[in-house]
N, C-alpha and C. Protein backbone atom coordinates (compact mmCIF):
# COMPACT_ATOMS: atom_id res chain seq x y z
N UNK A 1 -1.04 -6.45 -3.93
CA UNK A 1 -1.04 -5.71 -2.68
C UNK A 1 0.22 -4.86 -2.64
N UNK A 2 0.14 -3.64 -2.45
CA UNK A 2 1.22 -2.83 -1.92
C UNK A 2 1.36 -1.89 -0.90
N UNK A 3 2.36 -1.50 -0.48
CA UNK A 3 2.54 -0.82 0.98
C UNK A 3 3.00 0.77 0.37
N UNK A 4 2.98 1.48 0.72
CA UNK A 4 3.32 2.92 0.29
C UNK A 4 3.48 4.18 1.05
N UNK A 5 4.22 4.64 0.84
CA UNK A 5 4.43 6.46 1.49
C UNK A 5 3.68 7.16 1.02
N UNK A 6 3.07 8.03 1.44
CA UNK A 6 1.94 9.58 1.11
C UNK A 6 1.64 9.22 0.05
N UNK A 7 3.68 9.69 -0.74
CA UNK A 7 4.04 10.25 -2.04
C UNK A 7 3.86 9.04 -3.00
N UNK A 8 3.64 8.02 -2.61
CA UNK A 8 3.21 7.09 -4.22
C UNK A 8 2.14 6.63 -3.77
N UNK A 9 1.74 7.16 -3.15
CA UNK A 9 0.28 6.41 -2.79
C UNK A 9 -0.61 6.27 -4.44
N UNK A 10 -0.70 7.44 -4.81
CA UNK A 10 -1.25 7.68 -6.39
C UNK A 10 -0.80 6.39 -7.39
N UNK A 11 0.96 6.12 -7.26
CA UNK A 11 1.10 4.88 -8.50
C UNK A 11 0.78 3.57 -7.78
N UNK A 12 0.64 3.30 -6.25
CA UNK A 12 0.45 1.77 -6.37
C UNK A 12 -1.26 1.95 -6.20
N UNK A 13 -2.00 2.82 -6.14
CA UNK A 13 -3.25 2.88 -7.12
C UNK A 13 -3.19 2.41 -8.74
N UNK A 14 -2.42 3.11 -8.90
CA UNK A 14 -2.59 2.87 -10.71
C UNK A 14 -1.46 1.29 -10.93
N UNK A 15 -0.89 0.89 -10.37
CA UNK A 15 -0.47 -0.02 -10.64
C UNK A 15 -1.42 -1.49 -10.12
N UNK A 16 -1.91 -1.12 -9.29
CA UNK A 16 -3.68 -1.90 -8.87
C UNK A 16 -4.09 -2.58 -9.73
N UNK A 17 -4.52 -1.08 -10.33
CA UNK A 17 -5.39 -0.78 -11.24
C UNK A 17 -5.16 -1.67 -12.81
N UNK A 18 -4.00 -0.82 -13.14
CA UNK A 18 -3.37 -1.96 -13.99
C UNK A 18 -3.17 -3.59 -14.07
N UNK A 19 -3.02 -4.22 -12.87
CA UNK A 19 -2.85 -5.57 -13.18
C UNK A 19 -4.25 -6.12 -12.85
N UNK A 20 -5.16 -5.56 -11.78
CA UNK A 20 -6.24 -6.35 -11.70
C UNK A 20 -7.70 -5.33 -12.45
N UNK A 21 -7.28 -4.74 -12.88
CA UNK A 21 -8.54 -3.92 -13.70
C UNK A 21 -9.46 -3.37 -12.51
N UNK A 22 -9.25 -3.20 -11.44
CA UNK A 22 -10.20 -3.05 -10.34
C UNK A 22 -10.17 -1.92 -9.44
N UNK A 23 -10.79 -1.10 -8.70
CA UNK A 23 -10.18 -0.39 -7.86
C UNK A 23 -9.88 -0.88 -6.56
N UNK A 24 -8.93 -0.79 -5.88
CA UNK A 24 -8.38 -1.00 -4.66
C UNK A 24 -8.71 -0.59 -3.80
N UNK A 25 -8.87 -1.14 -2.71
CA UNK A 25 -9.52 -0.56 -1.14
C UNK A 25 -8.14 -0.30 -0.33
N UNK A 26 -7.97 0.59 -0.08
CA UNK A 26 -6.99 1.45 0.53
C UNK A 26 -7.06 2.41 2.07
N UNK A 27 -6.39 1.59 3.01
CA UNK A 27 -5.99 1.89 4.56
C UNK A 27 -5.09 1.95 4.96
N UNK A 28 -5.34 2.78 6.21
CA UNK A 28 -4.02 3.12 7.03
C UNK A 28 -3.26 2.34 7.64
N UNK A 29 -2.46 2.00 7.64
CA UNK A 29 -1.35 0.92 8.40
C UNK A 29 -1.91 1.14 9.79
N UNK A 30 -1.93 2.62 10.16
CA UNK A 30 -2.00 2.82 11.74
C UNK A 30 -3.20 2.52 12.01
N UNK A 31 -4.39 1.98 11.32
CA UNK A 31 -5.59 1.71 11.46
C UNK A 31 -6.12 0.52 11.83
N UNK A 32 -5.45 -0.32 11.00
CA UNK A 32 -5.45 -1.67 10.61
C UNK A 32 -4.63 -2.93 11.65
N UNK A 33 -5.04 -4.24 11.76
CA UNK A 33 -4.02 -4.67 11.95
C UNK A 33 -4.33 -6.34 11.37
N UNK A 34 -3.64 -7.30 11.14
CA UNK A 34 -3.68 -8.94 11.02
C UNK A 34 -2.87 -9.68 11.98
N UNK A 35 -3.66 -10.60 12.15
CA UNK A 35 -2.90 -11.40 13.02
C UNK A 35 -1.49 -12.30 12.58
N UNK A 36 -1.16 -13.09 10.95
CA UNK A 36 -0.02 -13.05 10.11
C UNK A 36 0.40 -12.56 9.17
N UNK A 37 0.23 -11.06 9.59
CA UNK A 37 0.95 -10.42 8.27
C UNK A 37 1.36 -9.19 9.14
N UNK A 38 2.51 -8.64 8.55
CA UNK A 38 3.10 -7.30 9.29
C UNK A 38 3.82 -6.30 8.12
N UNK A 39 3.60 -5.18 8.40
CA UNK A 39 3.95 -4.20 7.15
C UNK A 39 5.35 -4.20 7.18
N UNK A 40 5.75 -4.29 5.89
CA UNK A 40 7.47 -4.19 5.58
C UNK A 40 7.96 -2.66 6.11
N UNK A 41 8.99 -2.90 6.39
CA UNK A 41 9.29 -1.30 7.16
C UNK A 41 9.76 -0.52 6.37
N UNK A 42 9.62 -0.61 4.65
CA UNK A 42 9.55 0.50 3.68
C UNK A 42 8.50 0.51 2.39
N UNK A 43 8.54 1.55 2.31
CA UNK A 43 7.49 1.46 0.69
C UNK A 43 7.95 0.86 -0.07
N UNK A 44 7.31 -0.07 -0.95
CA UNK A 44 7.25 -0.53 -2.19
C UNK A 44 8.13 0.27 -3.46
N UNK A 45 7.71 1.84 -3.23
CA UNK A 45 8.93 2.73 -4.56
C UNK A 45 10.03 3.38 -4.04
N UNK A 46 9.66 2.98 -2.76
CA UNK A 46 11.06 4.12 -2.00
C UNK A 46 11.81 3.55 -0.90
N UNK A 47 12.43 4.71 0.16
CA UNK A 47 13.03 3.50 1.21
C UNK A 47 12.39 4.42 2.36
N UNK A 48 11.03 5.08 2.29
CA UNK A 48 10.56 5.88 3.33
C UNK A 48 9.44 5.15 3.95
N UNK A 49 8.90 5.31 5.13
CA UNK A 49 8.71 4.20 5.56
C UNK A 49 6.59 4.11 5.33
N UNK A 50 6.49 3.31 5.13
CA UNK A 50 4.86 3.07 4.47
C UNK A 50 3.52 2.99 5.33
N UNK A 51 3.20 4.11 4.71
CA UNK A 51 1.78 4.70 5.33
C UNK A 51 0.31 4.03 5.44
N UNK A 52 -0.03 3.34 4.05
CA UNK A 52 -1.06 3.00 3.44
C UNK A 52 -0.74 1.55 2.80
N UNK A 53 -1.77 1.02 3.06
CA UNK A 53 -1.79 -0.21 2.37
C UNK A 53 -2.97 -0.38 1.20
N UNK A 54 -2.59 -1.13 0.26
CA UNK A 54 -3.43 -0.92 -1.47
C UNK A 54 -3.65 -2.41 -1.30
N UNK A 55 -4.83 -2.79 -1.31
CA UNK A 55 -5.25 -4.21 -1.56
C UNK A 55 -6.34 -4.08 -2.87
C-alpha cells in the first residue's frame, strides 16, 4: 500500500506492480475514508502532501 502526490503517482503504481505482480486499485484520499486507518501527512517519495492512495 502506498500514499502519493500527483507526481509519483506513476512509481507507486509500478512499484505495486513490482512486488505483487498485480494491478492496483487506486483512490482519492478526499474520496475515501476508514474507520482505523488515517493517511500519513506526506507521500511515500516526497515530503508533499498525498493525494492518492495505491492498494
Amino acid at each position: 500500500m502506498y500514499v502519493c502526490c500527483e507526481e509519483h503517482l506513476e512509481l507507486a503504481i509500478d512499484h505495486f506492480v513490482d512486488e505483487y505482480e498485480d494491478a492496483p486499485d487506486v483512490y482519492r484520499l478526499d474520496e475515501i475514508t476508514f474507520k482505523a486507518w488515517e493517511a500519513p501527512p506526506t507521500c511515500d517519495f516526497c515530503s508533499e502532501a498525498p493525494v492518492f492512495l495505491v492498494i
